[in-house]
Protein backbone atom coordinates (compact mmCIF):
# COMPACT_ATOMS: atom_id res chain seq x y z
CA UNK A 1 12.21 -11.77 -9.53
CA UNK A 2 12.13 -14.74 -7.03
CA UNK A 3 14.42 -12.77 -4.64
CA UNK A 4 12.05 -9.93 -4.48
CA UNK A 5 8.81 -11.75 -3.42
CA UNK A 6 10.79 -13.21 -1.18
CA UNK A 7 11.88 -9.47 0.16
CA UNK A 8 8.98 -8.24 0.11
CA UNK A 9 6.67 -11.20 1.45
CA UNK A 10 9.87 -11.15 4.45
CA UNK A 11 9.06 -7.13 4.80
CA UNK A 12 5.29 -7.61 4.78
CA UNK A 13 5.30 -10.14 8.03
CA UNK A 14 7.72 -7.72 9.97
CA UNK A 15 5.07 -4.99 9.00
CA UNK A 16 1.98 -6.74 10.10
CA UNK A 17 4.14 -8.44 12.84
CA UNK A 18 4.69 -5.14 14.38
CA UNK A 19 0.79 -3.84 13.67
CA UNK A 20 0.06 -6.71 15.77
CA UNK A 21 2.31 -5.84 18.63
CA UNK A 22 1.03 -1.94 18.76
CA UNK A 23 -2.33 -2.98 18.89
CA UNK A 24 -2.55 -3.14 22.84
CA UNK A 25 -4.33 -0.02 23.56
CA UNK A 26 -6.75 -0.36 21.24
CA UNK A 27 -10.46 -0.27 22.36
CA UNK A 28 -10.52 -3.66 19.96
CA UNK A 29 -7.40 -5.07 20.17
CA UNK A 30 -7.87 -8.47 19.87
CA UNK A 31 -10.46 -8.16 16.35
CA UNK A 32 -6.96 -6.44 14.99
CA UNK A 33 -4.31 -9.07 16.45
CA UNK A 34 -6.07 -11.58 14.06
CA UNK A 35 -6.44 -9.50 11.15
CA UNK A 36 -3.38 -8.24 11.43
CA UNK A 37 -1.95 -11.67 12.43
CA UNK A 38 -2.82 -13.57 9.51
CA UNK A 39 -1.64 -11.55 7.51
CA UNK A 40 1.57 -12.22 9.04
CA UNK A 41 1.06 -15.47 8.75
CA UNK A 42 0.01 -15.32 5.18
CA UNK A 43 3.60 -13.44 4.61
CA UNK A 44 5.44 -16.13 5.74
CA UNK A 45 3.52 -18.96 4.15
CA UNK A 46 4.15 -17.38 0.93
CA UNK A 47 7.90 -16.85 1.96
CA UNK A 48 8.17 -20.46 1.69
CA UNK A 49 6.09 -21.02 -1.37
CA UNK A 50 3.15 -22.66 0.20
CA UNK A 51 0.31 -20.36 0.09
CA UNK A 52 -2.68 -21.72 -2.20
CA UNK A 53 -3.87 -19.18 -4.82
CA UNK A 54 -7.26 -19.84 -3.23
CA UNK A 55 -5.97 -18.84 -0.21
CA UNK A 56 -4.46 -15.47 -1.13
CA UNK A 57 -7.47 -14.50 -3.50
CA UNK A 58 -10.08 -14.87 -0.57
CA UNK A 59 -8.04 -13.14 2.20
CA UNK A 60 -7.97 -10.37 -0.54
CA UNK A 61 -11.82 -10.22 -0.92
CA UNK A 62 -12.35 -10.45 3.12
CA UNK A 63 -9.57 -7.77 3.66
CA UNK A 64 -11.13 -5.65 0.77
CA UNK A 65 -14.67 -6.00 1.99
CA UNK A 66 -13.57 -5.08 5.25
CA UNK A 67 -12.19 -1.48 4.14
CA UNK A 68 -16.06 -0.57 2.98
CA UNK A 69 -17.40 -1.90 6.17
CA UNK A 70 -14.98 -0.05 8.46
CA UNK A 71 -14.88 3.14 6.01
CA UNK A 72 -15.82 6.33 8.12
CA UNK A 73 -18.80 8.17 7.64
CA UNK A 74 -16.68 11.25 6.66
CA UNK A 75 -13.07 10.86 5.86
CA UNK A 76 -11.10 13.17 7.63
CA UNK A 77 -7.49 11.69 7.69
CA UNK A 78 -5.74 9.57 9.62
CA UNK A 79 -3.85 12.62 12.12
CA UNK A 80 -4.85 13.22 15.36
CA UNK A 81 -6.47 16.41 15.52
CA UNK A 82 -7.40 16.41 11.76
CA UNK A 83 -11.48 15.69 12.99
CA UNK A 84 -13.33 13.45 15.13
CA UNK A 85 -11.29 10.86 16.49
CA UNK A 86 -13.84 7.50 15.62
CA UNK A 87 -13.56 9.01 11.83
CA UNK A 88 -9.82 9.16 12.14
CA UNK A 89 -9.46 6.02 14.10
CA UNK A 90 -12.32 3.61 11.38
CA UNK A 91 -10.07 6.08 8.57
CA UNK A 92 -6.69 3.97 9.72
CA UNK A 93 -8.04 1.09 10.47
CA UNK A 94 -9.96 0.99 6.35
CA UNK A 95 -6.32 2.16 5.42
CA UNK A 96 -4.81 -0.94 6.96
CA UNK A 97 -6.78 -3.18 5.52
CA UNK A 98 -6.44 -1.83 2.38
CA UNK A 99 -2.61 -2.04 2.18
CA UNK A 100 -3.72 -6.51 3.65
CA UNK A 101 -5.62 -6.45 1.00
CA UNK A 102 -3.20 -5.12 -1.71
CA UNK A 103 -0.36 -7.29 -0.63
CA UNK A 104 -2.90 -10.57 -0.47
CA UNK A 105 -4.17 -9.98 -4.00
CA UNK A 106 0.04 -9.67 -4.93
CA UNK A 107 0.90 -12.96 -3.20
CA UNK A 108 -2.48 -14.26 -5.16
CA UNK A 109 -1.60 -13.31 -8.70
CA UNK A 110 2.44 -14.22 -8.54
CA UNK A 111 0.76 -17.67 -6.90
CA UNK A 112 -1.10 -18.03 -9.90
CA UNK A 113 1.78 -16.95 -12.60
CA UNK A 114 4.02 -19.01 -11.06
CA UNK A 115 2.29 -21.84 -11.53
């Protein structure tokens, strides 16, 4: 089981590693580079087994808040040409941070088994 959190914690910073990277043309680029950054940092602490449960837990609740603060007024997907591009765009954007927030509260609870 060790191996996997390792794998997956390893796939997770690649992942918001490269969400960092394509964030250049957006209109908000730099809010996103450190979301999206420490999250890859948080990956990598908890690659080497140093994260703090406290740590992981309250990067969950930010992440988490932040999907119901950037939610869209009307979901109407996350494709180009599905709607109104500011719904699509606040749509990927509440997706992202949904997916930080899922990963933080993993790296939170196998913190706390672990120990």
């Amino acid at each position: 089981m060790k191996v996997f959190f390792k794998f997956f914690s390893f796939i997770f910073f690649v992942f918001f590693t490269y969400a960092v990277c394509v964030q250049w043309n957006d209109p908000d680029a730099v809010i996103w580079y450190v979301i999206y950054g420490i999250a890859a940092l948080a990956s990598i602490i908890f690659f080497f087994n140093k994260l703090p449960f406290w740590a992981g837990i309250t990067l969950f609740v930010i992440y988490f808040l932040g999907v119901f603060i950037d939610w869209p007024s009307q979901f109407q997907g996350v494709k180009i040409g599905e709607g109104d591009i500011k719904n699509i765009e606040e749509g990927r954007e509440s997706l992202g941070l949904l997916i930080a927030a899922i990963v933080m509260l993993v790296y939170a609870v196998r913190t706390r088994i672990k120990k």
